[in-house]
C-alpha atoms as a PDB file:
ATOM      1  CA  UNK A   1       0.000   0.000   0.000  1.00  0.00           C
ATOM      2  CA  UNK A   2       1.397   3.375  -1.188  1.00  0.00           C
ATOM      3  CA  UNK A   3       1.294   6.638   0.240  1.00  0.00           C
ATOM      4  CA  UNK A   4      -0.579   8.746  -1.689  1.00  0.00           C
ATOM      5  CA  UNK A   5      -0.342  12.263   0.058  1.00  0.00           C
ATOM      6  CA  UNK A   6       0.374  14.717  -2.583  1.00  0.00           C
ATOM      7  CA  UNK A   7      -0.038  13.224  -5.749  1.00  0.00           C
ATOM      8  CA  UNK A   8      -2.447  14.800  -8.200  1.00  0.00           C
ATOM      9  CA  UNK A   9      -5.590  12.795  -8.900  1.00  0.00           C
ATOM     10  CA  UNK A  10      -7.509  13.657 -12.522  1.00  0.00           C
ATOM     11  CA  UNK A  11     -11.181  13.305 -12.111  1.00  0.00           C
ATOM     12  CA  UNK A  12     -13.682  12.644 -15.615  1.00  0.00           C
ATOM     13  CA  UNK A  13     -17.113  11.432 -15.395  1.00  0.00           C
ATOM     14  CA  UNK A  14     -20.368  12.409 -14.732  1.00  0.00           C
ATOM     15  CA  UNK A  15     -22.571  13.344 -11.579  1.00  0.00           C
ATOM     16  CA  UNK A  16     -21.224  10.819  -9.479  1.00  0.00           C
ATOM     17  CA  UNK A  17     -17.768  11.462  -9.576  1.00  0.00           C
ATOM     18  CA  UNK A  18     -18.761  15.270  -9.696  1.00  0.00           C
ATOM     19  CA  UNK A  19     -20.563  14.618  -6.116  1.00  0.00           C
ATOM     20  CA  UNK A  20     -24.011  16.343  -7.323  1.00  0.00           C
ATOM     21  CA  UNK A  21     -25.672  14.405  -4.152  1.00  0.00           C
ATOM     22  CA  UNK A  22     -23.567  15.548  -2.205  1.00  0.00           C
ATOM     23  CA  UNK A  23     -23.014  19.254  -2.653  1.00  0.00           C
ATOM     24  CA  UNK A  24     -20.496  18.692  -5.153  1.00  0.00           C
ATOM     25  CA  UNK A  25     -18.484  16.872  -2.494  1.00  0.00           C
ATOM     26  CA  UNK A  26     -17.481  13.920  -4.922  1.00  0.00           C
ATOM     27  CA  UNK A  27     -14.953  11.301  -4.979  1.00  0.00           C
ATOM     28  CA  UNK A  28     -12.191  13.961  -5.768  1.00  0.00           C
ATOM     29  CA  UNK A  29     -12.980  15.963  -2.875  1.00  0.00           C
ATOM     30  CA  UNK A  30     -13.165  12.662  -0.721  1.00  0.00           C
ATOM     31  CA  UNK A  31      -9.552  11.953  -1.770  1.00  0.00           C
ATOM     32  CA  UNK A  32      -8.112  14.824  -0.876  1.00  0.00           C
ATOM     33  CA  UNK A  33      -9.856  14.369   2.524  1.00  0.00           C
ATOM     34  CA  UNK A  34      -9.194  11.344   3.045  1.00  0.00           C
ATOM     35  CA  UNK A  35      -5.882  10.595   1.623  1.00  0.00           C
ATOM     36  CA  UNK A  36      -4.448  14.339   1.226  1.00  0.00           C
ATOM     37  CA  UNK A  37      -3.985  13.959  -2.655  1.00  0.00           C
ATOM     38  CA  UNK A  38      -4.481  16.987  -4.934  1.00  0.00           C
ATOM     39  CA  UNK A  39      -7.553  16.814  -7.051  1.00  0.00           C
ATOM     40  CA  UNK A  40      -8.287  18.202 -10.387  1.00  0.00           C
ATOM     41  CA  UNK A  41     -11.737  17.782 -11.682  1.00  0.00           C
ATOM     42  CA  UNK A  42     -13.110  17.678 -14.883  1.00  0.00           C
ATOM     43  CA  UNK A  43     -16.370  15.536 -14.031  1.00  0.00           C
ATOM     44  CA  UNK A  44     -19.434  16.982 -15.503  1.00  0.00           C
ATOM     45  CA  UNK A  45     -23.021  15.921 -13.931  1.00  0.00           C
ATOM     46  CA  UNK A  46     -25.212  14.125 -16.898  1.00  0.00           C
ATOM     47  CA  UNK A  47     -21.964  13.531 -19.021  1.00  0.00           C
ATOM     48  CA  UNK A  48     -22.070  10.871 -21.476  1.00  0.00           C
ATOM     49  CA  UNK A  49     -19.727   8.424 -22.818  1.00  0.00           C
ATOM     50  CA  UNK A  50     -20.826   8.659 -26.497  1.00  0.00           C
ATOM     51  CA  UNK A  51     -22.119  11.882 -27.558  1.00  0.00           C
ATOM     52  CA  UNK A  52     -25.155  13.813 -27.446  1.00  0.00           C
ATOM     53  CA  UNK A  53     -26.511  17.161 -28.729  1.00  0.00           C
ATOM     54  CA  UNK A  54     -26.493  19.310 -25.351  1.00  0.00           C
ATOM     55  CA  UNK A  55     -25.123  17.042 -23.352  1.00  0.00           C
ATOM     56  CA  UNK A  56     -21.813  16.837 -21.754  1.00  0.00           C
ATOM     57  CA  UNK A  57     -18.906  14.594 -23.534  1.00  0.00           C
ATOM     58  CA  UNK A  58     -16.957  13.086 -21.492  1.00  0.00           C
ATOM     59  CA  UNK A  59     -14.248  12.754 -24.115  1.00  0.00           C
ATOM     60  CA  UNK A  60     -14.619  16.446 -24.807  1.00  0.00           C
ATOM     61  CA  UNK A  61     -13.194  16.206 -20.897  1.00  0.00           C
ATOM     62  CA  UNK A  62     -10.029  14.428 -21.927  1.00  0.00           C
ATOM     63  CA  UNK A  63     -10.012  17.390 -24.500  1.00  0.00           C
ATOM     64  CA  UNK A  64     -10.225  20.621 -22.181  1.00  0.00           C
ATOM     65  CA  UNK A  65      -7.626  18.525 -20.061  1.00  0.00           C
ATOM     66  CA  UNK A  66      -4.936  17.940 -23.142  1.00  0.00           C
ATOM     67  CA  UNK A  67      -5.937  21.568 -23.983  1.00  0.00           C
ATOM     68  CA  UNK A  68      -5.122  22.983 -20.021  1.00  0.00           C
ATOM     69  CA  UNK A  69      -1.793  20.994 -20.326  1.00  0.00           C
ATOM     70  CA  UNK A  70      -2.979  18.734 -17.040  1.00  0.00           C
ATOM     71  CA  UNK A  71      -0.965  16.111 -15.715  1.00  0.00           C
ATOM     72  CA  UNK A  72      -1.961  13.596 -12.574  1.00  0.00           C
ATOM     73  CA  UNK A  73       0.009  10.799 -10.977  1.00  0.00           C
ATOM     74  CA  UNK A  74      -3.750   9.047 -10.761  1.00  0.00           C
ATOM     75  CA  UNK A  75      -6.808   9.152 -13.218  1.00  0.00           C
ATOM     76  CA  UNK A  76     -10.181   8.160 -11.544  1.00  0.00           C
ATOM     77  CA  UNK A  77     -12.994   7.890 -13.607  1.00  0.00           C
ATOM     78  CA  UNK A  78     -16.383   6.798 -14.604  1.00  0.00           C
ATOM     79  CA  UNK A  79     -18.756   6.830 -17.897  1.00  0.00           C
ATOM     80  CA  UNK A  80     -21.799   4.683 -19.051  1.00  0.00           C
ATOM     81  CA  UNK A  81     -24.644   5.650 -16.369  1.00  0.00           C
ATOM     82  CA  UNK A  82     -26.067   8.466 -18.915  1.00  0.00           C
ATOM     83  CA  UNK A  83     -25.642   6.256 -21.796  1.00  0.00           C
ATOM     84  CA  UNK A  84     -27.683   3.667 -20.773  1.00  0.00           C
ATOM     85  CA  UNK A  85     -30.694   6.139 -19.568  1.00  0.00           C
ATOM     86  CA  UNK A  86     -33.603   6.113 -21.672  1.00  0.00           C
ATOM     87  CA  UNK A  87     -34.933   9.580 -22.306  1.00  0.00           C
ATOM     88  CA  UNK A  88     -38.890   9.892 -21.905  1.00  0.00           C
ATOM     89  CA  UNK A  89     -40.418   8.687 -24.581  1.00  0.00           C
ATOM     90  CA  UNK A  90     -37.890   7.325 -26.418  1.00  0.00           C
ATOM     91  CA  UNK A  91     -37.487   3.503 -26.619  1.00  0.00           C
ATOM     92  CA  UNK A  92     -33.708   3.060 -26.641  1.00  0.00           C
ATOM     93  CA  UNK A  93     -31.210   4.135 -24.678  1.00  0.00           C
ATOM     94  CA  UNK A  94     -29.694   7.647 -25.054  1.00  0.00           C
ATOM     95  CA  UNK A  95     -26.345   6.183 -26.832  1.00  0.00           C
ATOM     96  CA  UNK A  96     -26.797   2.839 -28.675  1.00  0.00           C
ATOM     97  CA  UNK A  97     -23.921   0.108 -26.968  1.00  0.00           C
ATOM     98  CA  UNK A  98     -22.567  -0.865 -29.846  1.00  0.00           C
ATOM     99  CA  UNK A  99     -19.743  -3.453 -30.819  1.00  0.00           C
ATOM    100  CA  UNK A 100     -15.797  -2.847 -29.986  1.00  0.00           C
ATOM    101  CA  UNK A 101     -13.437  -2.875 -32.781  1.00  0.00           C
ATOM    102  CA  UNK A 102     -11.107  -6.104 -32.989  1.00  0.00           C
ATOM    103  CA  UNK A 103      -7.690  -5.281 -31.768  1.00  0.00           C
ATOM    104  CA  UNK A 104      -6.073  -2.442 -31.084  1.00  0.00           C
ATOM    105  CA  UNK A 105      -6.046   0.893 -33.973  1.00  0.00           C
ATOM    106  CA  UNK A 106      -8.313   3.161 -32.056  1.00  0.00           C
ATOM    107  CA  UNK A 107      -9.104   6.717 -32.342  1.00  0.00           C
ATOM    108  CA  UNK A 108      -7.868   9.268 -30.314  1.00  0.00           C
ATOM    109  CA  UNK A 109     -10.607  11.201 -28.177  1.00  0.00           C
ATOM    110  CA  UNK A 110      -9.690  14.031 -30.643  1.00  0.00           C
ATOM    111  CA  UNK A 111     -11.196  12.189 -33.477  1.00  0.00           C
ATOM    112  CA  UNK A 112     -13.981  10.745 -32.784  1.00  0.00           C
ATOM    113  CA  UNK A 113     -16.641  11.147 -34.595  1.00  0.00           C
ATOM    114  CA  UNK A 114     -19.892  12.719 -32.801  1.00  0.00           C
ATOM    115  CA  UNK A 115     -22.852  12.189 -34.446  1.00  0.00           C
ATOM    116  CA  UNK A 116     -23.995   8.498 -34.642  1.00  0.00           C
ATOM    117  CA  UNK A 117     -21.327   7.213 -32.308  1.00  0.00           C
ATOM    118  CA  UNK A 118     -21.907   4.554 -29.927  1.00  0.00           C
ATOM    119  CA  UNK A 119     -20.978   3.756 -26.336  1.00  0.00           C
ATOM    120  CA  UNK A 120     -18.460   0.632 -27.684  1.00  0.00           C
ATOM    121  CA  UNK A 121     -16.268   3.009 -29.554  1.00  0.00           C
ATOM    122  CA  UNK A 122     -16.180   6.271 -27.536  1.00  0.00           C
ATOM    123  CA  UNK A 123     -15.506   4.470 -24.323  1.00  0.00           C
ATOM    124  CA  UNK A 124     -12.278   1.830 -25.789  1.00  0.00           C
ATOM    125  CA  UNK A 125     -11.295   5.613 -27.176  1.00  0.00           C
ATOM    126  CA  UNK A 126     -11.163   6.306 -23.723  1.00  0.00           C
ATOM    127  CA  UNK A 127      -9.295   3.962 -22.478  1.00  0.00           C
ATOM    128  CA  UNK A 128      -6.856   4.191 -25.521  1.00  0.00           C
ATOM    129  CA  UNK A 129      -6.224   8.122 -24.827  1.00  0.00           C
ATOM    130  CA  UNK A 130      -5.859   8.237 -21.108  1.00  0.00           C
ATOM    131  CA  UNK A 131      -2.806   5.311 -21.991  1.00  0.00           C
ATOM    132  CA  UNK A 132      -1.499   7.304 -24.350  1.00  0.00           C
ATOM    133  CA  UNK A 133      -1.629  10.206 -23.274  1.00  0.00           C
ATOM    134  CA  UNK A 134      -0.957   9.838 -19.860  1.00  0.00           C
ATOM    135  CA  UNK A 135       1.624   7.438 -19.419  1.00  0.00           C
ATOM    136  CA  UNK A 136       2.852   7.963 -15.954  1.00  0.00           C
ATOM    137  CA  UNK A 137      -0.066   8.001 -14.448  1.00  0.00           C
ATOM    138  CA  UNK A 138      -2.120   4.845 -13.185  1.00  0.00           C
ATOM    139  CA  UNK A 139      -5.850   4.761 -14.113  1.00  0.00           C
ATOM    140  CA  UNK A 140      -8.763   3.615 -12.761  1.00  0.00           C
ATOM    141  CA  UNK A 141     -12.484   2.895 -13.987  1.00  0.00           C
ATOM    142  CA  UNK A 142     -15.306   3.231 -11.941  1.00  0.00           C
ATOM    143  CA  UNK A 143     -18.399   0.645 -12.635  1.00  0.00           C
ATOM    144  CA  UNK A 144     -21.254   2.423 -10.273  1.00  0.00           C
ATOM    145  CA  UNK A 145     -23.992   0.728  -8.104  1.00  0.00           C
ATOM    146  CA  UNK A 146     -26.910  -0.860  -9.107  1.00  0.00           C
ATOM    147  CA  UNK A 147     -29.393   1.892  -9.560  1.00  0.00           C
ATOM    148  CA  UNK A 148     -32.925   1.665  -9.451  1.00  0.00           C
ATOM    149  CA  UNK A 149     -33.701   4.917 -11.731  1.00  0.00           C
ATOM    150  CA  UNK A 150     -31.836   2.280 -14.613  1.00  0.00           C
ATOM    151  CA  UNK A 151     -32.958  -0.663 -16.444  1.00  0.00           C
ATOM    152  CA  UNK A 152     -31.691  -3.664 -14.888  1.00  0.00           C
ATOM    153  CA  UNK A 153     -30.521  -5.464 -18.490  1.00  0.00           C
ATOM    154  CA  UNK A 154     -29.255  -2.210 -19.391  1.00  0.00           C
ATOM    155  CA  UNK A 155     -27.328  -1.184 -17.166  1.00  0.00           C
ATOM    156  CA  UNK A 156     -25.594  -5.076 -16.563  1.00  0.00           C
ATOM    157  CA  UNK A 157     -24.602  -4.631 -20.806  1.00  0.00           C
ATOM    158  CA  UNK A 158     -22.862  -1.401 -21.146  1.00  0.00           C
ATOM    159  CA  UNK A 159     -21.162  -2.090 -17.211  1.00  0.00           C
ATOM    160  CA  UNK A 160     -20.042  -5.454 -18.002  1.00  0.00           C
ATOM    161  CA  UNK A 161     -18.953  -4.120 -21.263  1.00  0.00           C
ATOM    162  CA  UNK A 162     -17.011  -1.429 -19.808  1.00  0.00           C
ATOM    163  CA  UNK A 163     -15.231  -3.936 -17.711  1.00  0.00           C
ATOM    164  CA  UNK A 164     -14.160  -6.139 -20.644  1.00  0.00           C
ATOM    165  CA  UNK A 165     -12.898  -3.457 -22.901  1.00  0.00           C
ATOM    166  CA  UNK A 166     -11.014  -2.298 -19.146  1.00  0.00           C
ATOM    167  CA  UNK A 167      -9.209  -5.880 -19.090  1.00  0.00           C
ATOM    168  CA  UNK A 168      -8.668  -5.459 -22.809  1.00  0.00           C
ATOM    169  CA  UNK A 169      -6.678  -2.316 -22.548  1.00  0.00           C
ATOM    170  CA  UNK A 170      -5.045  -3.357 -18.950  1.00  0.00           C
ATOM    171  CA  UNK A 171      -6.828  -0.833 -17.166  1.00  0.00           C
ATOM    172  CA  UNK A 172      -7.812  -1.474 -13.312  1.00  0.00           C
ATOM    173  CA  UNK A 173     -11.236  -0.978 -12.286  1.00  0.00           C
ATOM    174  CA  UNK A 174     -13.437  -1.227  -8.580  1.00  0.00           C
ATOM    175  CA  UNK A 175     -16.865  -2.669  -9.785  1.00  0.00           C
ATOM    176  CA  UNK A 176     -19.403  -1.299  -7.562  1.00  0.00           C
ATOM    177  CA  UNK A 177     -22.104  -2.859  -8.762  1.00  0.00           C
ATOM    178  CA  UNK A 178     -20.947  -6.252  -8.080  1.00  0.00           C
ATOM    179  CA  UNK A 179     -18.775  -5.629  -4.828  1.00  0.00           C
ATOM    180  CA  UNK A 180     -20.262  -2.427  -2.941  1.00  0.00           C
ATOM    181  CA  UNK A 181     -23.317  -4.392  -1.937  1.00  0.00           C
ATOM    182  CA  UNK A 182     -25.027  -1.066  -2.618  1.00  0.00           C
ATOM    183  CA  UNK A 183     -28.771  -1.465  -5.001  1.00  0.00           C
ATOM    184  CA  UNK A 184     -31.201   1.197  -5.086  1.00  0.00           C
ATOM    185  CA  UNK A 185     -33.551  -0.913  -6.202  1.00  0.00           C
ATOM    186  CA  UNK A 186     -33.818  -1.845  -2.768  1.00  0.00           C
ATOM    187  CA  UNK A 187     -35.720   1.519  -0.897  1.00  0.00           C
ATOM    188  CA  UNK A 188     -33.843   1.373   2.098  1.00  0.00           C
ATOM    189  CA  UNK A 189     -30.634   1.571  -0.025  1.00  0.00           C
ATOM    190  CA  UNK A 190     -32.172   4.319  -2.130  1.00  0.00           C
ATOM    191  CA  UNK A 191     -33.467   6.352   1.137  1.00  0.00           C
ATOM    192  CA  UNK A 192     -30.289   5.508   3.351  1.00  0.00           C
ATOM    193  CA  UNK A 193     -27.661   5.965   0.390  1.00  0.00           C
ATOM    194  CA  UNK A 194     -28.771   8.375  -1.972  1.00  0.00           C
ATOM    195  CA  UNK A 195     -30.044  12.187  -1.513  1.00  0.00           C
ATOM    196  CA  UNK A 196     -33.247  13.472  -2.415  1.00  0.00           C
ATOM    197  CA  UNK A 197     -32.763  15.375  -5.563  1.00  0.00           C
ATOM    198  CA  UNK A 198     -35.952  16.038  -6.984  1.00  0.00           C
ATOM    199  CA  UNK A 199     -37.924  17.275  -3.444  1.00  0.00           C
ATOM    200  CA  UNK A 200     -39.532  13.492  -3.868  1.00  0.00           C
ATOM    201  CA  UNK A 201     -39.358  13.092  -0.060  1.00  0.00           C
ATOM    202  CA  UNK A 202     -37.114   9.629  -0.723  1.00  0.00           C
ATOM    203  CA  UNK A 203     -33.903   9.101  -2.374  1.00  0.00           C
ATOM    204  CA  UNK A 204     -33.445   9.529  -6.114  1.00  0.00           C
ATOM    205  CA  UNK A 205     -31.846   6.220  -6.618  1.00  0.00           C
ATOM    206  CA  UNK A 206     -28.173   7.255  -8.516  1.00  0.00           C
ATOM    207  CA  UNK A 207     -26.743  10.106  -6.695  1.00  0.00           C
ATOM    208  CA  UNK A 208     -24.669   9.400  -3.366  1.00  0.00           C
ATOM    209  CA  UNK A 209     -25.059  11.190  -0.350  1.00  0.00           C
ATOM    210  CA  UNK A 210     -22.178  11.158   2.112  1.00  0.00           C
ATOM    211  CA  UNK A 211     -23.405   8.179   3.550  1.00  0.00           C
ATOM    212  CA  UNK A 212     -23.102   6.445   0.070  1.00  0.00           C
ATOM    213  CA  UNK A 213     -19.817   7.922  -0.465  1.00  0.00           C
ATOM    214  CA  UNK A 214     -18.575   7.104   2.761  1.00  0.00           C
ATOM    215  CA  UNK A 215     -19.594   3.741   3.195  1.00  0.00           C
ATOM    216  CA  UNK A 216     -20.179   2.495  -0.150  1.00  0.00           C
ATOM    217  CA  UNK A 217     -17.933   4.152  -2.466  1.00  0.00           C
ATOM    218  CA  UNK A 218     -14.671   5.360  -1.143  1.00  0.00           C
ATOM    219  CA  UNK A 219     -13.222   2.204   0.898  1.00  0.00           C
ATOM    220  CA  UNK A 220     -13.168   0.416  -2.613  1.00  0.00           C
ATOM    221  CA  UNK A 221     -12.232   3.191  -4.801  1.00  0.00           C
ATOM    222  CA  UNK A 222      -9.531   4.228  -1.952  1.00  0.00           C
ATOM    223  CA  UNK A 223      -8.430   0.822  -1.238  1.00  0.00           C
ATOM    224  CA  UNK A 224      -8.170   0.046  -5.227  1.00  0.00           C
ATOM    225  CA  UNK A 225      -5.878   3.561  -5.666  1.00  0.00           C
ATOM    226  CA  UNK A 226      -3.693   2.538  -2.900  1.00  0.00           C
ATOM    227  CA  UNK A 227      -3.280  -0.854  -4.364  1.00  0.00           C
ATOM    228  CA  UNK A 228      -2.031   0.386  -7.822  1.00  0.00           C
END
């Protein structure tokens, strides 16, 4: 177990990792708490792996970050929750899943396409950038809970997904879903572990309150970092 006081940790991803339950107290802001590292966020609440008109990118995060000349000893970050929502009315989800490419000739972040991308592509882009781009520094995914505002098949494809294309490229990953023991399909989960974001008197499900960060979240995200 390393010390990690001090090093700079890069944040991308969406609400979670922003902390939007939480005051904007996210998993950033936990480790430099917690573990006195130096956080630099780019996480984006309602950011989405593949793209969407008027939506946040989270590869147009990677972006600002090559842009601001960022560097980080860590990476932490997150990406599929948004692309597996299903907007009202619509019947699929927000950014189709897709299929991987075979091997390894990927697109940089940079030049990927936008319009009628899917998750598969956008998300082993990714992966391929942060390795390339960030060489020194030691990356790592974040699968989120099971969440009740999601479909159940849905969100089990594009996580488990996620995970392969993560072994693929060699990139570590905590997998809350399967190891936090944290489902808000369960209500007291959802009450006890998530805030109330829409004034519905009960927990909304997918945002973490500091009782879902702080029990749920950071000891494996934490433990994982110090581990690398």
């Amino acid at each position: 177990m390393c010390d990690l006081k001090g090093k700079t940790v890069m944040v991308f991803g969406d609400s979670i990792m922003y902390g939007s339950g939480n005051g904007g107290f996210g998993v950033g802001e936990y480790l430099e708490r917690d573990l006195g590292m130096k956080c630099v966020k780019y996480a984006v609440g309602g950011a989405r792996v593949g793209y969407v008109e008027g939506k946040n990118w989270l590869p147009g995060q990677i972006i600002r970050a090559l842009r601001d000349g960022a560097e980080a000893d860590y990476i932490v970050f997150d990406g599929f929750t948004n692309d597996c929502n299903i907007s009202e009315g619509a019947a699929e989800c927000d950014v189709p899943l897709g299929e991987p490419a075979d091997g390894y000739d990927c697109p940089e972040v940079t030049e990927l396409k936008r319009e009628g991308g899917t998750f598969a592509e956008s998300f082993q882009s990714v992966l391929y950038t942060l390795l390339l781009r960030f060489p020194e520094a030691k990356i790592l995914f974040i699968r989120p809970h099971n969440m009740g505002r999601r479909g159940d098949a849905e969100q089990k494809r594009y996580g488990e997904l996620a995970l392969s294309l993560c072994r693929k490229w060699g990139v570590p990953y905590v997998d809350l879903y399967g190891n936090s023991g944290m489902n808000t399909f369960i209500p007291l989960h959802r009450d006890l572990f998530t805030c109330d974001s829409y004034g519905w008197g009960r927990g909304d499900c997918t945002h973490p309150n500091a009782a879902g960060y702080e029990l749920k979240y950071m000891p494996l995200i934490e433990s994982a970092l110090k581990a690398l």
